[in-house]
C-alpha atoms as a PDB file:
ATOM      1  CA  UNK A   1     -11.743 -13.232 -12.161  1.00  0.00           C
ATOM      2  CA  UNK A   2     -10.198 -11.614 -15.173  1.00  0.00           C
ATOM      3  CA  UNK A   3      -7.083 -13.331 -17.375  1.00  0.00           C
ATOM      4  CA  UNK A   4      -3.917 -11.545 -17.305  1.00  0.00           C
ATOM      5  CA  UNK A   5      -5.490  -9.896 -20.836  1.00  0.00           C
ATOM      6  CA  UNK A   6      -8.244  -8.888 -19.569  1.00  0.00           C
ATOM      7  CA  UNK A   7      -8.505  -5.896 -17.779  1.00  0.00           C
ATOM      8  CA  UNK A   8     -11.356  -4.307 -19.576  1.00  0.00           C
ATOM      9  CA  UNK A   9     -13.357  -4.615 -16.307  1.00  0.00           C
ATOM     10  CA  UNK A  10     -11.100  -3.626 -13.909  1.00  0.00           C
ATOM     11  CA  UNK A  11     -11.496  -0.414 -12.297  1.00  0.00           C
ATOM     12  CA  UNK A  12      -8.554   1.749 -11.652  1.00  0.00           C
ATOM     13  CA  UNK A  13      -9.633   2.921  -8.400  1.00  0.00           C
ATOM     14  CA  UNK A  14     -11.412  -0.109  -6.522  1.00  0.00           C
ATOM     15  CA  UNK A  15     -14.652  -0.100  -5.160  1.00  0.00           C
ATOM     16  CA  UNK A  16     -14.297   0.979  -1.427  1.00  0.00           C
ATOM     17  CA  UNK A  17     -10.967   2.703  -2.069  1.00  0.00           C
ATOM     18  CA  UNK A  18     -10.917   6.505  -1.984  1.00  0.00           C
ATOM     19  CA  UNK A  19      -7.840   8.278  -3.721  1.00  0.00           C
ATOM     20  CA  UNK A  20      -6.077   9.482  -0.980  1.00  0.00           C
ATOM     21  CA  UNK A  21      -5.194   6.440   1.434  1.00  0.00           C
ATOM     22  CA  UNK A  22      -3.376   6.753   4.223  1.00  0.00           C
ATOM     23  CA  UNK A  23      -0.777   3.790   4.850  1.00  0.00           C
ATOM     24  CA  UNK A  24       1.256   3.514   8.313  1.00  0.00           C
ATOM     25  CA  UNK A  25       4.373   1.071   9.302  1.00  0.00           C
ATOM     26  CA  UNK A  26       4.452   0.765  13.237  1.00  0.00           C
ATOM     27  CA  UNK A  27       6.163  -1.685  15.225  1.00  0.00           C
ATOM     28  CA  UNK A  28       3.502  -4.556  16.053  1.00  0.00           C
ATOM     29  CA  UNK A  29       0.998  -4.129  13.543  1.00  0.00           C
ATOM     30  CA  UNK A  30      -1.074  -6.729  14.519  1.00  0.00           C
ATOM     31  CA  UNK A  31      -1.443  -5.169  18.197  1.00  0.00           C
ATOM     32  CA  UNK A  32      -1.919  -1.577  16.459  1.00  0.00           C
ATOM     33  CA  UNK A  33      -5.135  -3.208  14.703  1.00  0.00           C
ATOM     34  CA  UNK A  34      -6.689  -4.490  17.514  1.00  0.00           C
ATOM     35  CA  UNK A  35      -6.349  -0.835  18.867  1.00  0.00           C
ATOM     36  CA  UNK A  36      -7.690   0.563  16.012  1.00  0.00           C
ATOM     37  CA  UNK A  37     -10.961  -1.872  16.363  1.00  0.00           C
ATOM     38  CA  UNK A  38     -11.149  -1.322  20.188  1.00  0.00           C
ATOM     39  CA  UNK A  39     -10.422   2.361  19.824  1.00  0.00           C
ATOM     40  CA  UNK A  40     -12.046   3.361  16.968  1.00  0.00           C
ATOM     41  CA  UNK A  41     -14.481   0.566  15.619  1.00  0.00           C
ATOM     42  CA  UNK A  42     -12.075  -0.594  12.552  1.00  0.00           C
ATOM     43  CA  UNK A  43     -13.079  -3.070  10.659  1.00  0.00           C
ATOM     44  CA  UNK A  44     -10.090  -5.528   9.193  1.00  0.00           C
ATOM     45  CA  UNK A  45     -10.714  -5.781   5.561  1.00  0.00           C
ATOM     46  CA  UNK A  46      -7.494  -8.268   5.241  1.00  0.00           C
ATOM     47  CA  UNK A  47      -4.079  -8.400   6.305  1.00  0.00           C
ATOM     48  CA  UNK A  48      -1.420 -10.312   4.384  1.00  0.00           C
ATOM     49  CA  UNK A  49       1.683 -11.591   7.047  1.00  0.00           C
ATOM     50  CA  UNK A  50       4.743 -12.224   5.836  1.00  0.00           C
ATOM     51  CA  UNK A  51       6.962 -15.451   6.171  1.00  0.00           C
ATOM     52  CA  UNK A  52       8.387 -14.426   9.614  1.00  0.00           C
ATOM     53  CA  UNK A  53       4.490 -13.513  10.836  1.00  0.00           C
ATOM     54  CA  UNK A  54       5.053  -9.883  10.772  1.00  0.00           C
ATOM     55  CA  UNK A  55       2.404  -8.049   8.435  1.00  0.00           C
ATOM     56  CA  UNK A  56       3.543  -7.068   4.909  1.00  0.00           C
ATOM     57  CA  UNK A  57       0.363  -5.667   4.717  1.00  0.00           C
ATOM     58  CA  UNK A  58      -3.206  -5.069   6.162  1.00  0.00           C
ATOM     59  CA  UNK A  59      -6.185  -2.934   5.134  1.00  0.00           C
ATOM     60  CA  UNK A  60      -8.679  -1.259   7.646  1.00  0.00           C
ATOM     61  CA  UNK A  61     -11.509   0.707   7.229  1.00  0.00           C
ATOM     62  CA  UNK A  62     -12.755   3.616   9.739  1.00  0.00           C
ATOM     63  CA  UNK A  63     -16.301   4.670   8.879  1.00  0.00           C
ATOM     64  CA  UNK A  64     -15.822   5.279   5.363  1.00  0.00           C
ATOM     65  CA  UNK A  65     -12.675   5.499   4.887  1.00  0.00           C
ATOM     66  CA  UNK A  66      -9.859   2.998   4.736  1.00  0.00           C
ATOM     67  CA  UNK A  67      -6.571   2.608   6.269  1.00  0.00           C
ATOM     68  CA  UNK A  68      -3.156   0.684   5.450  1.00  0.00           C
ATOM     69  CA  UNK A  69      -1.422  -0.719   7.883  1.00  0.00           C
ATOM     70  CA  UNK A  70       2.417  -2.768   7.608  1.00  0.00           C
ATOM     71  CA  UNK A  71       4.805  -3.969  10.189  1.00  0.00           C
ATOM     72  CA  UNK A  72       8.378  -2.184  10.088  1.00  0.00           C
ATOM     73  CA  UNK A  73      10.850  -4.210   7.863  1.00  0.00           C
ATOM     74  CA  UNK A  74      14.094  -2.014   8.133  1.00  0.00           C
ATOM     75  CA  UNK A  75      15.719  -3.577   5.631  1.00  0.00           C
ATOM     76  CA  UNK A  76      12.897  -2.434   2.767  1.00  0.00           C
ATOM     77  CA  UNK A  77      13.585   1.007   4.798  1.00  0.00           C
ATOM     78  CA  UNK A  78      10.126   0.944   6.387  1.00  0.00           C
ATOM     79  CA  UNK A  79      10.544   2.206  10.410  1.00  0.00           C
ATOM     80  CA  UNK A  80       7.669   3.227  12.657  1.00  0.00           C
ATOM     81  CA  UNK A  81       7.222   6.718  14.439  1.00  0.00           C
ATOM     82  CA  UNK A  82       9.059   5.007  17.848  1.00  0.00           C
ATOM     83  CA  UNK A  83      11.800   3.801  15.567  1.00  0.00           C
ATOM     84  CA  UNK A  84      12.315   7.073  13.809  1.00  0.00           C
ATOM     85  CA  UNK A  85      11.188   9.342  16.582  1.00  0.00           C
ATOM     86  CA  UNK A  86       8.895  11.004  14.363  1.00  0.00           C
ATOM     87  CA  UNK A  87       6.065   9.545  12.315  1.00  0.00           C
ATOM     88  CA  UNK A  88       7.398   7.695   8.824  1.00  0.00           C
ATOM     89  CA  UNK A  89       3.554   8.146   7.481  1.00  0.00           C
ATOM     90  CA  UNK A  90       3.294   7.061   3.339  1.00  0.00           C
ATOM     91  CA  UNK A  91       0.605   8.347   1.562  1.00  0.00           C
ATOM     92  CA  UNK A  92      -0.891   6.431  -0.767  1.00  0.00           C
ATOM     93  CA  UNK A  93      -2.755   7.723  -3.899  1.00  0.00           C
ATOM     94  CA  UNK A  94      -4.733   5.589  -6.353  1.00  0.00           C
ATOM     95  CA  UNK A  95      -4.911   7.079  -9.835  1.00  0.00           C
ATOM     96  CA  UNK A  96      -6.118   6.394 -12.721  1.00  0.00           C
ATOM     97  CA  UNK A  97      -3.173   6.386 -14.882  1.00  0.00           C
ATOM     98  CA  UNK A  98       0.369   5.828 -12.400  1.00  0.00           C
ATOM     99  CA  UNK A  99       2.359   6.571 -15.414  1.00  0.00           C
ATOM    100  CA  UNK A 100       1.046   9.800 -16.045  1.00  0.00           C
ATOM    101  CA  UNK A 101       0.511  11.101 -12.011  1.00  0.00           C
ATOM    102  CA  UNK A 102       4.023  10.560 -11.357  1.00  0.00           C
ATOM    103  CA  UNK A 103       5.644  12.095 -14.656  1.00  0.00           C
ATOM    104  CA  UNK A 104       3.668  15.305 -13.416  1.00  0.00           C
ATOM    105  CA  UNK A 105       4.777  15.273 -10.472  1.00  0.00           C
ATOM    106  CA  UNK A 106       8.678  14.412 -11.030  1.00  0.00           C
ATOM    107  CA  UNK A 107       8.031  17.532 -13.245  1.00  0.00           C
ATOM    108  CA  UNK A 108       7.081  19.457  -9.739  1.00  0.00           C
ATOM    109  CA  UNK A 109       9.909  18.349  -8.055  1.00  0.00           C
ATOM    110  CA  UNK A 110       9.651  15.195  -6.725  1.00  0.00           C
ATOM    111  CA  UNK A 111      12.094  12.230  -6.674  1.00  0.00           C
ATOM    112  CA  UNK A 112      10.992   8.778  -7.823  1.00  0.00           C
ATOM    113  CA  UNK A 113      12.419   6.686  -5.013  1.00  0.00           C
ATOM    114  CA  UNK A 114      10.725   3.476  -6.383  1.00  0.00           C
ATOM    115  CA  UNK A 115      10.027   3.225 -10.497  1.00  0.00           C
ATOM    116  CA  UNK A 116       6.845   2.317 -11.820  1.00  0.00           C
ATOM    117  CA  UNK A 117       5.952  -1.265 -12.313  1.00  0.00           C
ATOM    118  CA  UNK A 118       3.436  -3.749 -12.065  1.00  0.00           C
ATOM    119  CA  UNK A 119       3.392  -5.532  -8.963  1.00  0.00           C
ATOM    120  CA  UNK A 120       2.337  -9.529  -8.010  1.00  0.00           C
ATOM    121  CA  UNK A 121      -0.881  -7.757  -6.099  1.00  0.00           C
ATOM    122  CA  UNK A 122      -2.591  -6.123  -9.291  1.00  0.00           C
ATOM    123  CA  UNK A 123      -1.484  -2.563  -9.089  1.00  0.00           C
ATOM    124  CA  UNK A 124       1.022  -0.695 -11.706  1.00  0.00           C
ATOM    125  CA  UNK A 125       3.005   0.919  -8.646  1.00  0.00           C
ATOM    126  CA  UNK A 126       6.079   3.214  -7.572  1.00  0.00           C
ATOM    127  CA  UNK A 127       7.127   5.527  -4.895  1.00  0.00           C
ATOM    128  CA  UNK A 128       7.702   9.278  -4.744  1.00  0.00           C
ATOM    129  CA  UNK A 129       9.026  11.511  -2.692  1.00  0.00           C
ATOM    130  CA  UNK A 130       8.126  14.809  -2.574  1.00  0.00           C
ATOM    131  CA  UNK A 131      10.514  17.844  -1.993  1.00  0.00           C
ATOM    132  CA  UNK A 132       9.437  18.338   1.504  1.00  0.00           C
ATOM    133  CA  UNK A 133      10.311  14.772   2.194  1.00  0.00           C
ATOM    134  CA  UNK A 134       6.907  13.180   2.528  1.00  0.00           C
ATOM    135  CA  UNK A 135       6.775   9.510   1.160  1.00  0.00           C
ATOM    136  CA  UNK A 136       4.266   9.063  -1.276  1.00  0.00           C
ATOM    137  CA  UNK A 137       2.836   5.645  -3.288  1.00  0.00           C
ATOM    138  CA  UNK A 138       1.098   6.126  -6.675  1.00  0.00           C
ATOM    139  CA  UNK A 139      -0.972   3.129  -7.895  1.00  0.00           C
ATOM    140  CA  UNK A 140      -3.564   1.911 -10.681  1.00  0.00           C
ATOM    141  CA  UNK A 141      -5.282  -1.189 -10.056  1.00  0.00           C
ATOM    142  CA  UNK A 142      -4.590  -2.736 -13.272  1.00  0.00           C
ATOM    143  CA  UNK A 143      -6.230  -6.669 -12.552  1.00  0.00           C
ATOM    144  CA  UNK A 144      -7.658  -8.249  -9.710  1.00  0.00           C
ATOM    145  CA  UNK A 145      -5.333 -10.591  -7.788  1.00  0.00           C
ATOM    146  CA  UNK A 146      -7.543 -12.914  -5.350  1.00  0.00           C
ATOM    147  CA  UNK A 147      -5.466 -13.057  -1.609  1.00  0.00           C
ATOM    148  CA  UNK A 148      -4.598 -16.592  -2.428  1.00  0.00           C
ATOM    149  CA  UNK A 149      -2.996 -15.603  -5.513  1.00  0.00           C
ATOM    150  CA  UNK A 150      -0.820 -12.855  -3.779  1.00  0.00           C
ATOM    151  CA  UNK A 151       0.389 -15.043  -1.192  1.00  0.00           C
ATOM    152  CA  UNK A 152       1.493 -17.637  -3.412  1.00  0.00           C
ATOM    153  CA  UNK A 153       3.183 -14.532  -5.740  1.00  0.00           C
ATOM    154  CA  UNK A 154       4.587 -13.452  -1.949  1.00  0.00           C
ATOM    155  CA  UNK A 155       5.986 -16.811  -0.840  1.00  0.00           C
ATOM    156  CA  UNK A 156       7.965 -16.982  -4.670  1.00  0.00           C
ATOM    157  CA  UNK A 157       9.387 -13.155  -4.042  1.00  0.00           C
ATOM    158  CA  UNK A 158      10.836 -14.467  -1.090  1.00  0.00           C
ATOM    159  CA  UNK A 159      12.347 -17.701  -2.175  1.00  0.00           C
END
């Protein structure tokens, strides 16, 4: 594990992530993956629940390719296709430098709906949408944060 000063060895893009990521909020996550394994032959990677049980956050992977996977929380404004009658689908896209990936492309046109900042899970993270109103996360791993750790940074958020 690295110190907080240490982030020589840290990769910006993980191993295993790709640098487009799909990430989807449905009602019932925790069903949705079990249909995803059944369905599909997903594998859970990890899921993080929250304090009421509903998932904050999960990760999948399909073949080769992973998949993100939260519960709906309305009140962070995250509501699944039934909710929304439509699909609320967030793409995710690991970079190596957040800072510079969403200057460019605020200077396209898109609206930071979330600023850049480092976040309790190791990423340097914010949210963008884009001017056709697709929701789009921009992260760079910036230290590794063992699942422990990020629940007990959770649990504090929420205090």
């Amino acid at each position: 594990m690295n110190t907080p000063d240490d982030t020589s060895a840290v990769k910006p893009i993980p191993d295993g992530m790709h640098t487009l990521t799909p990430h989807l909020v449905c009602a019932g996550a925790a069903d949705a993956i079990e249909f995803y394994k059944s369905a599909f032959g997903a594998v859970e990677q990890m899921r993080l629940p929250g304090p009421d049980g509903k998932l904050m956050h999960a990760c999948l992977q399909i073949g080769d390719s992973r998949m993100m996977l939260a519960d709906e929380n309305a009140e962070c404004g995250g509501l699944g296709p039934q909710a929304l009658k439509g699909s609320p689908v967030c793409l995710h896209l690991q970079v190596e430098d957040v800072d510079a990936s969403v200057k460019q492309a605020v200077a396209a046109g898109a609206k930071i709906t979330m600023p850049v900042a480092d976040m309790f899970w190791g990423d340097r993270y914010g949210m963008l949408e884009d001017p056709f109103g697709h929701r789009w996360s921009v992260a760079t791993h910036v230290r590794d944060v063992s699942l422990d750790e990020m629940n007990a940074a959770m649990k504090v958020m929420f205090e």
